[in-house]
Protein backbone atom coordinates (compact mmCIF):
# COMPACT_ATOMS: atom_id res chain seq x y z
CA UNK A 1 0.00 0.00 0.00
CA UNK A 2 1.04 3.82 -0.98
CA UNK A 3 2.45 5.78 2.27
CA UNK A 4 0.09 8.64 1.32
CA UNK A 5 -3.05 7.15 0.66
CA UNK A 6 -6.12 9.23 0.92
CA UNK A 7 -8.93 8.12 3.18
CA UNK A 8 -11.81 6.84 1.48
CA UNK A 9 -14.98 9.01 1.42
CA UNK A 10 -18.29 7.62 1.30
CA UNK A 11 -20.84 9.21 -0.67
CA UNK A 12 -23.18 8.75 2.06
CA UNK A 13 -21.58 11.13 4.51
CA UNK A 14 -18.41 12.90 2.42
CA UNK A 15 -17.98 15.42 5.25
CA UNK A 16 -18.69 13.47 7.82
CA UNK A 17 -18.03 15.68 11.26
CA UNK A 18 -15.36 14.32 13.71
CA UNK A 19 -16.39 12.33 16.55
CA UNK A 20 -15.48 14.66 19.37
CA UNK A 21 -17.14 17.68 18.15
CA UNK A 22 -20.77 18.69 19.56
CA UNK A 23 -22.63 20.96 17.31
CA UNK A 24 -25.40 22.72 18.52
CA UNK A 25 -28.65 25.05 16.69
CA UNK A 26 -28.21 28.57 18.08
CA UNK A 27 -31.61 27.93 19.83
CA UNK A 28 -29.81 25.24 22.30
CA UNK A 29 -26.97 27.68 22.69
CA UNK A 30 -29.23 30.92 23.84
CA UNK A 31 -31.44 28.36 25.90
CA UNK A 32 -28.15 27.18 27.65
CA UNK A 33 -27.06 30.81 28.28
CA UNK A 34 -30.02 31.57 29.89
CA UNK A 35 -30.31 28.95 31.86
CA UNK A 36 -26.58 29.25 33.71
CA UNK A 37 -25.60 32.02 35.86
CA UNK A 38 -22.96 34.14 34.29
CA UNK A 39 -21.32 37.37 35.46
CA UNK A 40 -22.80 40.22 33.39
CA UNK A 41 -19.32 41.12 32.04
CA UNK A 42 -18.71 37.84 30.44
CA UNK A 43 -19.77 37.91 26.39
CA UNK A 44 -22.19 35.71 25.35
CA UNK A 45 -24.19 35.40 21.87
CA UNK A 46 -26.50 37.97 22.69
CA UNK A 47 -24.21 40.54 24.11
CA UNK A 48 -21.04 40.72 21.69
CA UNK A 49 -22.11 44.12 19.60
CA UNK A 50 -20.44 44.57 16.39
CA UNK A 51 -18.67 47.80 15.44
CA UNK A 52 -20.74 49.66 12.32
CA UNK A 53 -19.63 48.68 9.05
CA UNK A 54 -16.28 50.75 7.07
CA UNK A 55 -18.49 49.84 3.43
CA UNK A 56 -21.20 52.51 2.37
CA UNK A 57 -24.59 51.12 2.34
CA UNK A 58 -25.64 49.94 -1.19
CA UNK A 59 -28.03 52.49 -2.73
CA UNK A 60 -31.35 51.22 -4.96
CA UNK A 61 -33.30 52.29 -7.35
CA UNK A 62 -36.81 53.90 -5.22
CA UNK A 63 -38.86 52.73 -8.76
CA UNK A 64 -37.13 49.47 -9.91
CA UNK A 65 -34.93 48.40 -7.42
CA UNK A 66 -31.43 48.24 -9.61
CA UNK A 67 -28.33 49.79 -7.85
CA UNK A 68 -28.91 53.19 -8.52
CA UNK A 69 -26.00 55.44 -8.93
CA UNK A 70 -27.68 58.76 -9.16
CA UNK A 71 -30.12 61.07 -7.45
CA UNK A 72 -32.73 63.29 -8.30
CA UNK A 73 -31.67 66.78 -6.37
CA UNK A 74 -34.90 68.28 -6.67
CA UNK A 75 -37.26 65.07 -5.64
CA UNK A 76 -34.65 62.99 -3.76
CA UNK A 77 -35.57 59.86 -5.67
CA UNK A 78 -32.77 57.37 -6.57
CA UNK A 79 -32.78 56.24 -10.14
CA UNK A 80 -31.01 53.92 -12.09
CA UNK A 81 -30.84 55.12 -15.56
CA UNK A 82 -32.24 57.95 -17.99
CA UNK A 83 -35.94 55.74 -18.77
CA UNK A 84 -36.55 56.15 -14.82
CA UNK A 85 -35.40 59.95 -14.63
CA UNK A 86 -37.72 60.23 -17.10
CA UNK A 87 -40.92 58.64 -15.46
CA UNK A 88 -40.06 60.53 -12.11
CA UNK A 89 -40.45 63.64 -14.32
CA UNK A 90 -44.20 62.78 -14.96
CA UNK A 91 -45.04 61.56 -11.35
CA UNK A 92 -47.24 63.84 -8.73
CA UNK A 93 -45.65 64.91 -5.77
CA UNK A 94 -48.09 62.57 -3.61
CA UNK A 95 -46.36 59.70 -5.35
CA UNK A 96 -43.17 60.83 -5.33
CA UNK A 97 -43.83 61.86 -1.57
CA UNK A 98 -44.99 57.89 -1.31
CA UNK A 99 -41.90 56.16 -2.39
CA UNK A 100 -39.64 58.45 -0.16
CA UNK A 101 -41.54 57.39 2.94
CA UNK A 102 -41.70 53.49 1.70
CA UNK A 103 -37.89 54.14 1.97
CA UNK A 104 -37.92 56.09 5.12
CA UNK A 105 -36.30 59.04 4.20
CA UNK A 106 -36.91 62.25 6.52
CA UNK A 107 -36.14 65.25 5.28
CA UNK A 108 -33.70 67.30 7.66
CA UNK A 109 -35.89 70.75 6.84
CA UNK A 110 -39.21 69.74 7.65
């Protein structure tokens, strides 16, 4: 036999997990938490906070939904290309006043 024979893999189980491993669902792990007594300044799953991300939130279209690279000045719509600029041209302000709040944006004036 070869010195650097591979183990053979069944096709049952390739990636089978070792025998000394215990993997629980996150719903075992919170109940477990909750269930011990730990000091309040020792992390757990629940209380490890995440510092805010260094990449600039993706920007969408407010009418299709495409990445939109530009913005309306006047309406503050996002659009993705000329067809949409176009449309927003046509729309009523109640509309247009419609998709801004669907997105949630609040204008800093009033």
């Amino acid at each position: 036999m070869e010195q650097n024979a591979k183990p053979k893999r069944s096709f049952k189980r390739p990636f089978a997990f070792p025998k000394n491993c215990v993997y629980r669902p996150l719903r075992q792990i919170s109940n477990m938490e909750r269930s011990q007594k730990l000091p309040a300044e020792r992390p757990t799953y629940f209380t490890l906070n995440a510092p805010p991300s260094l990449v600039p939130a993706k920007k969408y279209s407010d009418i299709s939904g495409l990445p939109a690279p530009y913005a309306d000045p006047h309406t503050k719509l996002r659009f993705a290309n000329a067809d949409e600029y176009a449309s927003m041209q046509h729309m009523p302000s109640d509309i247009i006043n419609g998709y801004l709040t669907v997105r949630g944006y609040t204008s800093a004036v009033g």
